[in-house]
Protein backbone atom coordinates (compact mmCIF):
# COMPACT_ATOMS: atom_id res chain seq x y z
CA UNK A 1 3.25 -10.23 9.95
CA UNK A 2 -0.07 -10.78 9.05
CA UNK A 3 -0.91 -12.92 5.92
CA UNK A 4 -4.44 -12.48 4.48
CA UNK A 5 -5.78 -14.15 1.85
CA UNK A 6 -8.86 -11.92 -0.46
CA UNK A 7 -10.27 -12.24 -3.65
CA UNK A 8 -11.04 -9.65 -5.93
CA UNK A 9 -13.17 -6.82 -4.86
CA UNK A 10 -12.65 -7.31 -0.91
CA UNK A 11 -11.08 -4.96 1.40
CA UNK A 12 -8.70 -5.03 4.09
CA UNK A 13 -9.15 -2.61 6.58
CA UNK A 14 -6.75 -0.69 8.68
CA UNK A 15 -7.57 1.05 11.80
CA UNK A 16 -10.72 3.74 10.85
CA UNK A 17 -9.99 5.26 7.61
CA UNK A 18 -7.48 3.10 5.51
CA UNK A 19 -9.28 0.86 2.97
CA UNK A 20 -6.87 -1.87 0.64
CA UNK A 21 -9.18 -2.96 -2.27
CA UNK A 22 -7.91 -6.51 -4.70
CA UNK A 23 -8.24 -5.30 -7.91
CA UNK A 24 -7.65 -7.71 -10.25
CA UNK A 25 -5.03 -10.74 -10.23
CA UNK A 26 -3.11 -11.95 -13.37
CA UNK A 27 0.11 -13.28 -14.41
CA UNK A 28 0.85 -14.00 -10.31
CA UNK A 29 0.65 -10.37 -10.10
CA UNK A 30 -1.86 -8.64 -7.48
CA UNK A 31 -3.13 -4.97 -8.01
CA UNK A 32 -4.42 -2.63 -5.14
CA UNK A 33 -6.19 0.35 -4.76
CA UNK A 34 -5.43 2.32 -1.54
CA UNK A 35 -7.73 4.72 -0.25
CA UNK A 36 -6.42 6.82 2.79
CA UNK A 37 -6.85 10.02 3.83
CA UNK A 38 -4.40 13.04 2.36
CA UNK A 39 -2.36 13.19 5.05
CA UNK A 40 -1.31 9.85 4.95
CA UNK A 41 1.34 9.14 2.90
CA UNK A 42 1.49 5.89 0.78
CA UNK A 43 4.32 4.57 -1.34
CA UNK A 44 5.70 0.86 -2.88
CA UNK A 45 8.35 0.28 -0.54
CA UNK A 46 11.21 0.99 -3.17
CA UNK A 47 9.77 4.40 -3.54
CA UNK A 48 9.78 5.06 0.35
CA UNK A 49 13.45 3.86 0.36
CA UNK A 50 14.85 6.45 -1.86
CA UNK A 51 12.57 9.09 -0.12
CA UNK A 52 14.77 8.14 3.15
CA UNK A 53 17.87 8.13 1.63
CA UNK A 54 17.42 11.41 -0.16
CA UNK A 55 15.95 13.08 3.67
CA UNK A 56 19.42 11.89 5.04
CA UNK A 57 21.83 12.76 2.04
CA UNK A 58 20.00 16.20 3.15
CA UNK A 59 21.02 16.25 6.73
């Protein structure tokens, strides 16, 4: 794992076309903005979870 450490208003870049923006900080909360392209799907990993489970329930 990589652990970065940003202020608000930098960006983390991943590979060519996947941009992670701080937003804003408060409370010990952290905000992000994502910008990917369409095809890339993006999701808070609770949210991916249940997408998994309900794929398998399926199969």
């Amino acid at each position: 794992m990589l652990v970065i450490g940003r202020e608000v208003g930098e960006i983390i870049v991943i590979g060519d076309d996947i941009r992670i923006m701080v937003v804003e900080t408060r409370d010990g909360v952290v905000r992000f903005g994502v910008d990917a392209p369409r095809d890339v799907p993006v999701h808070r990993s609770e949210v991916y979870k249940r997408i998994k489970q309900g794929k398998q329930s399926k199969t």
